[in-house]
Protein backbone atom coordinates (compact mmCIF):
# COMPACT_ATOMS: atom_id res chain seq x y z
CA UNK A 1 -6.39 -23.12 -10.59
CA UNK A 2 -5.87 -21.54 -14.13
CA UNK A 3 -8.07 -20.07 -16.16
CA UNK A 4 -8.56 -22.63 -18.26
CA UNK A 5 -10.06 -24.87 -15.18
CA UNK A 6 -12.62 -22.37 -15.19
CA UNK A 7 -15.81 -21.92 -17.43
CA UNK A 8 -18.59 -19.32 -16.95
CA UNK A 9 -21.81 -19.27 -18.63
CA UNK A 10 -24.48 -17.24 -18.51
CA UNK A 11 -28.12 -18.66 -17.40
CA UNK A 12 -31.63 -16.21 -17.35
CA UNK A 13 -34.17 -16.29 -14.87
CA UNK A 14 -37.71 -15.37 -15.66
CA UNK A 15 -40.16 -14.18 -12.26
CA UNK A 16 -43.89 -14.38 -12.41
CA UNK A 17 -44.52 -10.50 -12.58
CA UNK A 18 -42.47 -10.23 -16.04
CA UNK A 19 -38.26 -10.05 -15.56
CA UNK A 20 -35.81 -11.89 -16.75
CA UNK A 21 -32.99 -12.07 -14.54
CA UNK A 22 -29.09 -12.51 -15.39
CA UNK A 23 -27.33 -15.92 -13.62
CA UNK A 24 -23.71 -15.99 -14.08
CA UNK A 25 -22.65 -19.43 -13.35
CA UNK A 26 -18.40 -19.66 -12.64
CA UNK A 27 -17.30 -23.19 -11.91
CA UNK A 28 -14.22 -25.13 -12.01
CA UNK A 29 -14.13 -28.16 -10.92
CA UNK A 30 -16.88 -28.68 -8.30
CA UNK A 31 -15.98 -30.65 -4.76
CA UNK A 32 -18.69 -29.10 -2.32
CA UNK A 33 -22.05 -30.58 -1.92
CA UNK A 34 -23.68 -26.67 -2.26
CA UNK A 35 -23.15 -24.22 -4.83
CA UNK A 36 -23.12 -20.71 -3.75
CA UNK A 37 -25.01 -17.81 -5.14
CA UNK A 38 -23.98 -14.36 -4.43
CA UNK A 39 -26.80 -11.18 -3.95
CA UNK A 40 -25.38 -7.56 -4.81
CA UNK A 41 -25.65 -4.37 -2.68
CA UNK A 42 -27.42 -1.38 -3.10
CA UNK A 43 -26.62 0.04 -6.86
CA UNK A 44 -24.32 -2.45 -7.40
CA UNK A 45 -24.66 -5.76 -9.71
CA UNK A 46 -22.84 -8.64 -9.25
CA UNK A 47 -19.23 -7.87 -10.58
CA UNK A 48 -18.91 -6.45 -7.19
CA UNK A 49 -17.68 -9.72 -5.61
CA UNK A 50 -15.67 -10.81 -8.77
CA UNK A 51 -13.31 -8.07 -8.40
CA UNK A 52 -9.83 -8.77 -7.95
CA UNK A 53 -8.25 -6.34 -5.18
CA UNK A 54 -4.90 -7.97 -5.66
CA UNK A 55 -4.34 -11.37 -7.26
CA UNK A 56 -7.50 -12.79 -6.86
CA UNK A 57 -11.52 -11.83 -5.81
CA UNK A 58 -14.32 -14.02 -3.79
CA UNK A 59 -15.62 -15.50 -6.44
CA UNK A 60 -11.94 -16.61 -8.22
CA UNK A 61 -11.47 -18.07 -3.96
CA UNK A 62 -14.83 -20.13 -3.84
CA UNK A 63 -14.16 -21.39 -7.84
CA UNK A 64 -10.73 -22.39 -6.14
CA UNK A 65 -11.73 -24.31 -2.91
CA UNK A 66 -14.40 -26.20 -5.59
CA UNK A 67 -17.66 -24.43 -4.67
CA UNK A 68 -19.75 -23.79 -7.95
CA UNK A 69 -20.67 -19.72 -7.82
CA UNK A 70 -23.86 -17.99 -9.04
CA UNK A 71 -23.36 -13.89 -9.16
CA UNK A 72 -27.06 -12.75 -9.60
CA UNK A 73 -28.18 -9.38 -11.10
CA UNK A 74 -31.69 -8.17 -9.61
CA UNK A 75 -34.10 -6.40 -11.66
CA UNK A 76 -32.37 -3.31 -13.23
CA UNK A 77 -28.78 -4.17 -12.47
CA UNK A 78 -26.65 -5.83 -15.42
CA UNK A 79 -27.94 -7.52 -18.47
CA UNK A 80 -31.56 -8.53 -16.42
CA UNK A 81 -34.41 -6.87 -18.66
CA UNK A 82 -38.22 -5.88 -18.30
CA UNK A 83 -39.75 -8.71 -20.49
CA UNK A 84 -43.03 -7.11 -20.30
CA UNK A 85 -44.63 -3.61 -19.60
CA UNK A 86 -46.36 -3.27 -16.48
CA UNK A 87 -43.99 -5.45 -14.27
CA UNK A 88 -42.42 -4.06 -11.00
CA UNK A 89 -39.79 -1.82 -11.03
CA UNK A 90 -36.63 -2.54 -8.94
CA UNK A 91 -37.53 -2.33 -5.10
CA UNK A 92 -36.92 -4.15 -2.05
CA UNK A 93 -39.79 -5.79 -2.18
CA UNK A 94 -39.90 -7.26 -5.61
CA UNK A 95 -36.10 -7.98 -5.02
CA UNK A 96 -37.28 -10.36 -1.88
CA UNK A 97 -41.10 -11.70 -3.47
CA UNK A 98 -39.82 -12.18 -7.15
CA UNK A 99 -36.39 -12.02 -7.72
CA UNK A 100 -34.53 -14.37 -5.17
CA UNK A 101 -36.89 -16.49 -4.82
CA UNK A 102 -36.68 -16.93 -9.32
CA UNK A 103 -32.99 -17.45 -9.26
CA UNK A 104 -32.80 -19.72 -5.73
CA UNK A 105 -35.23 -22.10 -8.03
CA UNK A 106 -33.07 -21.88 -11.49
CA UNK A 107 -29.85 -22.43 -9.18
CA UNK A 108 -31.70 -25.86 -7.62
CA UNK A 109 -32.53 -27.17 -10.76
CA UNK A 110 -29.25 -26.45 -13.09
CA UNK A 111 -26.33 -26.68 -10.32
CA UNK A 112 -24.06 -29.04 -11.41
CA UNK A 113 -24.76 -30.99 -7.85
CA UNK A 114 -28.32 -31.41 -8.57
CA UNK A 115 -31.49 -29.98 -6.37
CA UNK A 116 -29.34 -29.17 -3.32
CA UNK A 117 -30.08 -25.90 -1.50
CA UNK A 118 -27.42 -23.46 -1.83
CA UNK A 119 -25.57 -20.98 0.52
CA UNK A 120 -26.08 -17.53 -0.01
CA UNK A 121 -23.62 -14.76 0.16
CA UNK A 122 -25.25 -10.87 0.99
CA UNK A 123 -23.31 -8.16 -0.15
CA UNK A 124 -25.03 -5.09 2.19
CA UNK A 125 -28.19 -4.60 0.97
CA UNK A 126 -28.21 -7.90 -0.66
CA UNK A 127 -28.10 -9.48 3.10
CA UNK A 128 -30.84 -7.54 3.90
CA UNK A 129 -32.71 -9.16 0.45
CA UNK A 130 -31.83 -12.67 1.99
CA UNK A 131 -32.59 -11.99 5.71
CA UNK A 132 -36.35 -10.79 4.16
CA UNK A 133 -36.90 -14.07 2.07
CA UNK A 134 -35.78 -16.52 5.61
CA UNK A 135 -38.39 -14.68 6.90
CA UNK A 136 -40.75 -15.25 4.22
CA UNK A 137 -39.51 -19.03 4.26
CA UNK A 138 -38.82 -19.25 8.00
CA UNK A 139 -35.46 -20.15 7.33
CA UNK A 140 -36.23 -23.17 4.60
CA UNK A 141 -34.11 -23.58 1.35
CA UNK A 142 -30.71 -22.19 2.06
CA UNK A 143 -27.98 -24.08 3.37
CA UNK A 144 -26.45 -20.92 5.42
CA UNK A 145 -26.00 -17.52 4.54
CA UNK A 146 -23.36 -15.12 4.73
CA UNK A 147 -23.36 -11.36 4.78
CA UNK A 148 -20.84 -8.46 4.62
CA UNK A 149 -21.51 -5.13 6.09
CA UNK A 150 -25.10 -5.73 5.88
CA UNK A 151 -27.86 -4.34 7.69
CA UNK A 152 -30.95 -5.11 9.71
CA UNK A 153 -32.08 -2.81 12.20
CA UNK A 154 -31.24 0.94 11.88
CA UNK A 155 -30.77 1.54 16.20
CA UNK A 156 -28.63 4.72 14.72
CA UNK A 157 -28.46 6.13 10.88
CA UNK A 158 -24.86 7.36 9.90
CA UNK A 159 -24.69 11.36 8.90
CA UNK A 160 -24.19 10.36 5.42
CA UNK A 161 -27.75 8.12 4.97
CA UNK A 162 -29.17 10.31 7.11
CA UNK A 163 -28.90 13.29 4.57
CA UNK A 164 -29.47 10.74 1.15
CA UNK A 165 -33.03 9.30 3.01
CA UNK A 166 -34.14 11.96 5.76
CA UNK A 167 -37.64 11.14 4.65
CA UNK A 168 -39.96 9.02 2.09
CA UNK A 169 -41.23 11.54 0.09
CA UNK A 170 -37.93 13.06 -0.60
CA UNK A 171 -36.16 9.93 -1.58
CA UNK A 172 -38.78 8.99 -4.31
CA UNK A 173 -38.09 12.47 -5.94
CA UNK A 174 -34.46 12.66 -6.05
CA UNK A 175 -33.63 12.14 -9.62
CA UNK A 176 -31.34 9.77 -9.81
CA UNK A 177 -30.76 8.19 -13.54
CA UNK A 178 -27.09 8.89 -14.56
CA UNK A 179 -25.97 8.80 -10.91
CA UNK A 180 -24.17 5.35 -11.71
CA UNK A 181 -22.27 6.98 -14.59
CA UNK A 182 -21.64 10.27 -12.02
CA UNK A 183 -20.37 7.92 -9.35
CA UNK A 184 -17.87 6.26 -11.43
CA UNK A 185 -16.59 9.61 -12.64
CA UNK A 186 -16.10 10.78 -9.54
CA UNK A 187 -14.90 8.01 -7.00
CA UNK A 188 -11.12 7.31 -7.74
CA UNK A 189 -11.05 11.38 -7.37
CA UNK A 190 -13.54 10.84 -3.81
CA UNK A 191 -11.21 8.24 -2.71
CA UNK A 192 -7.85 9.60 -3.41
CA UNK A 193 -8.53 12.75 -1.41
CA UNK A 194 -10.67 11.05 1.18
CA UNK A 195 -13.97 11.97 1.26
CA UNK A 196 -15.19 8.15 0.64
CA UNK A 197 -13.65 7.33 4.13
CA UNK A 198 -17.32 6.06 5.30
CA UNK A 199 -17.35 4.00 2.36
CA UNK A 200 -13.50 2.69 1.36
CA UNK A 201 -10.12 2.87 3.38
CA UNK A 202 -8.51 4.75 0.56
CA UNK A 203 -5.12 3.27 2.00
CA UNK A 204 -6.26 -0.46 1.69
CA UNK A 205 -7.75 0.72 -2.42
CA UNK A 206 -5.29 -0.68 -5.29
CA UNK A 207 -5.45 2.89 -7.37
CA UNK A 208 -5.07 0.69 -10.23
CA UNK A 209 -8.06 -1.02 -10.07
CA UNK A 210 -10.36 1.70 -9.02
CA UNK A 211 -12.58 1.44 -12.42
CA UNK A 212 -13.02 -2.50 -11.80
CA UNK A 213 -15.23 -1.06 -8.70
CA UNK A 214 -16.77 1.89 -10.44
CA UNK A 215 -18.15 -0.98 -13.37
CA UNK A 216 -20.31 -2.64 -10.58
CA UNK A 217 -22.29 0.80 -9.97
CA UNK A 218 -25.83 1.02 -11.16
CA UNK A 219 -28.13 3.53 -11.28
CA UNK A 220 -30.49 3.51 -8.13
CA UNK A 221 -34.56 4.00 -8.19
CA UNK A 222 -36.90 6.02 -6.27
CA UNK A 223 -39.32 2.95 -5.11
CA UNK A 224 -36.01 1.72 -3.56
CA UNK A 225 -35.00 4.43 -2.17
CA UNK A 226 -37.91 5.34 -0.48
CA UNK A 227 -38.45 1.66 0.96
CA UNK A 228 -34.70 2.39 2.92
CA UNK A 229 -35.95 5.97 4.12
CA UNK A 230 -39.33 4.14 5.74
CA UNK A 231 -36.75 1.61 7.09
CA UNK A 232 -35.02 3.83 8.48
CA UNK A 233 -37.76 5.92 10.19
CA UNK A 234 -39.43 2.79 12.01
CA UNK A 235 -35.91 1.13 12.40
CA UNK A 236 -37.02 -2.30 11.13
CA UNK A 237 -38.05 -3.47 8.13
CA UNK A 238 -41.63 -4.56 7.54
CA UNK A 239 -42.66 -6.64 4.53
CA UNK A 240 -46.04 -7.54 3.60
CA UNK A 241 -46.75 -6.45 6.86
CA UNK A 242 -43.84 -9.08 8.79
CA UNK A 243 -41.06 -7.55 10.72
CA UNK A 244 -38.42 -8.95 9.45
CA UNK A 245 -36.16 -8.41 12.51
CA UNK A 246 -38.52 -10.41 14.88
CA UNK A 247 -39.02 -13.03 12.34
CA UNK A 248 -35.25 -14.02 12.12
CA UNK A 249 -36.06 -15.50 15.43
CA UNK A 250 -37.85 -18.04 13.94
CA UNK A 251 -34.81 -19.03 11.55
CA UNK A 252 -32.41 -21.71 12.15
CA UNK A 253 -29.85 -21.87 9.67
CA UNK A 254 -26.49 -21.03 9.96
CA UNK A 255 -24.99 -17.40 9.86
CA UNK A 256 -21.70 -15.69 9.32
CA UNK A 257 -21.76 -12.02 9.84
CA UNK A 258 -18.94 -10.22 8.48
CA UNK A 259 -18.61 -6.01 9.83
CA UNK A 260 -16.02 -3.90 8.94
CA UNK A 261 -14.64 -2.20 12.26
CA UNK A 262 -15.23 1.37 10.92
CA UNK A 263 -17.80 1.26 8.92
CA UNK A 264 -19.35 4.90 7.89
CA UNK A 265 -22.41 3.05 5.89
CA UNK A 266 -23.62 0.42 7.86
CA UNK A 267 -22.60 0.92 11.54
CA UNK A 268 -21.76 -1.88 13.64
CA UNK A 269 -25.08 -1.93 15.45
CA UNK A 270 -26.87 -2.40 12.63
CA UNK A 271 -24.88 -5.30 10.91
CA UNK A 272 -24.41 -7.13 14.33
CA UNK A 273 -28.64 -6.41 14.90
CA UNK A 274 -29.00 -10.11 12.74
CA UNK A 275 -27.01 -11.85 15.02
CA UNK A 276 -28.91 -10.52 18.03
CA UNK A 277 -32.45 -11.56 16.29
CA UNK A 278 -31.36 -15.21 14.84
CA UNK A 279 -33.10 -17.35 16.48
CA UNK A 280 -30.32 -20.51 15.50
CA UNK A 281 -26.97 -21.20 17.93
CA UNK A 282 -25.09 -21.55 14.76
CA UNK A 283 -24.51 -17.75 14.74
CA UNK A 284 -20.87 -16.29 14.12
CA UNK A 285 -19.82 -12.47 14.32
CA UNK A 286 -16.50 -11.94 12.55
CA UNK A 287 -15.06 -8.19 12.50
CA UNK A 288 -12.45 -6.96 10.28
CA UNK A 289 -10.37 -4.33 11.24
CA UNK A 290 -8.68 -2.69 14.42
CA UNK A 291 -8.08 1.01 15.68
CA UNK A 292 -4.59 1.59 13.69
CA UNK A 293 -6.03 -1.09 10.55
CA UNK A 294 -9.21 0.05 9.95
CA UNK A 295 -11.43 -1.05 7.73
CA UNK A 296 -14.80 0.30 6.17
CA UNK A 297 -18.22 -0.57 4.56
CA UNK A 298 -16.19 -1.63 0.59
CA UNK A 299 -12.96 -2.56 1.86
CA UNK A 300 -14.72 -6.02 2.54
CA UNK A 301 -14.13 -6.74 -0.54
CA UNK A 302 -12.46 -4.10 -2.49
CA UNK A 303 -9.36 -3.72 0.05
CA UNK A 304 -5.81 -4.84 -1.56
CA UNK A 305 -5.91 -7.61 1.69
CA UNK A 306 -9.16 -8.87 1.38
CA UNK A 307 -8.18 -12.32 0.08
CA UNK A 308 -6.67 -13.08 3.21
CA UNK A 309 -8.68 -10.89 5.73
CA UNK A 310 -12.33 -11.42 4.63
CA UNK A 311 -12.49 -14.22 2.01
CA UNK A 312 -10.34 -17.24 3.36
CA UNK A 313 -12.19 -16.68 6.68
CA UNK A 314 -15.92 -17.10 4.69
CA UNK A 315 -14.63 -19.84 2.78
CA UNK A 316 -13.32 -22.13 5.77
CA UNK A 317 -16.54 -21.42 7.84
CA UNK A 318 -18.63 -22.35 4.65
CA UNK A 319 -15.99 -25.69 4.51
CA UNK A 320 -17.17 -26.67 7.59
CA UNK A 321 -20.87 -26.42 7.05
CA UNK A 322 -20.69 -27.95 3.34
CA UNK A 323 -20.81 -31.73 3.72
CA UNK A 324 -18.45 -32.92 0.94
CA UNK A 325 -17.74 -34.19 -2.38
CA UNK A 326 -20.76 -33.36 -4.45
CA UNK A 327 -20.04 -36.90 -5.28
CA UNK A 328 -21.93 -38.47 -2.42
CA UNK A 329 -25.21 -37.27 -2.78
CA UNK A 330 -25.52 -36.96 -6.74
CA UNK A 331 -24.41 -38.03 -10.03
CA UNK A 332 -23.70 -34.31 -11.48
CA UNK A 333 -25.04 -33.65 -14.81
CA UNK A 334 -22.34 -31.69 -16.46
């Protein structure tokens, strides 16, 4: 599909405590029943699965195989704004009461297939985001999710969260605006001379798209960062008082988990932890990576073979849980 095939427009999403959030809709033309809306990572906004490792990214894959795509920005990442004083700051929590829940409504009502429920993709954190709002929802409104690298239940912390959250209090104090511009300074530099190896496979990084990845890093904040030190401590994550990892029992709807083999972020206990919980039989583990091919916690989607490792894989299994030409079950409006 050229670029021509393609248009993107941009679509806002106001929450009830006072933020308007950024949409990016990317379609071409549309043959699947369910659009698709994509949930960042941790300091990251949504550019991060619209970057091209080599010839094309996730989103340019699911815009191909006729999905229509929603990249969300949470509070505080990309162009989403504080419309009034006095609303939340950026935190798990509001992430999983406000801001999903806001865009998962403007996606039902504007998708070009009409009030369908969507599939969601969870980039790390992000899955963590949707696995909270299933269990808010027990499992209603999503068509089937799919996560990369992303965690549930913390059975062991890797050495290098272990140092960045080793307790509550410490997190919230950590200063941390201008660490987004500090990060992209410093990773093709990280990277080249290895010291990201928990993060990226510096072998499987195109060097000459290094600052495409560094443009999806925002600036983290302390409520957040003291919400994934408590998670850490008591292992799961509790929300309004639910733990979310015996919850997921309760939830139904289908699952692709997607772990990198050597992942230095988000170990392989924790990602495959979801799986354990679900409570559904449509449950798939897919890892990516061997002993002599390794891959790790960005190289999901950043790694010069993702196309073919990672995304083809997520876009046949969503094939097969779609249903079709949009066509069948509504008009479209665009």
């Amino acid at each position: 599909m050229s670029d021509f095939d393609v248009t993107q427009s941009s679509r806002a999403a106001e929450t009830r405590d006072g933020w308007q959030l950024e949409l990016n809709c990317v379609r071409g033309k549309v043959r699947r029943a369910h659009p698709v809306v994509i949930v960042p990572g941790y300091a990251m906004n949504s550019t991060v699965l619209a970057y091209r490792p080599q010839g094309t990214s996730l989103v340019a894959e699911l815009i191909a195989a006729g999905y229509e795509v929603w990249c969300l920005n949470l509070r505080g990442s990309g162009r989403s704004r504080q419309l009034r004083s006095g609303a939340a700051p950026p935190s798990l929590a509001a992430y999983v009461r406000e801001d999903l829940p806001a865009a998962l409504d403007l996606v039902r009502s504007e998708a070009t297939v009409g009030r369908v429920d969507p599939f969601c993709i969870g980039a790390s954190l992000g899955g963590a985001v949707v696995y909270s709002h299933l269990a808010r929802t027990r499992g209603q409104g999503i068509r089937g999710i799919v996560t990369l690298g992303a965690p549930l239940r913390w059975d062991a912390v890797p050495p290098i969260l272990r140092t960045a959250f080793r307790s509550r209090r410490l997190a919230r104090i950590v200063p941390m605006r201008g660490t987004g511009r500090l990060a992209r300074l410093l990773m093709s530099s990280l990277a080249r001379i290895g010291l990201l190896g928990a993060y990226v496979n510096r072998q499987r990084l195109d060097p000459n798209h290094t600052q495409a990845i560094e443009e999806t890093l925002e600036d983290p904040t302390p409520e957040l960062n003291a919400e994934i030190a408590e998670w850490m401590r008591a292992r799961d994550l509790y929300l309004d008082g639910t733990n979310v990892t015996r919850a997921m029992c309760a939830v139904e709807t289908p699952l692709l988990v997607v772990l990198a083999n050597r992942d230095g972020v988000v170990p392989e206990p924790a990602v495959r932890s979801a799986a354990v919980a679900w409570g559904g039989d449509d449950v798939e583990v897919m890892q990516v990576g061997t002993d002599d091919d390794w891959f790790a916690h960005a190289d999901l989607f950043a790694a010069i073979d993702a196309p073919q490792r990672v995304f083809a894989p997520i876009i046949r299994w969503l094939d097969d849980r779609d249903g079709g030409d949009p066509s069948a079950s509504s008009e479209g409006r665009r």
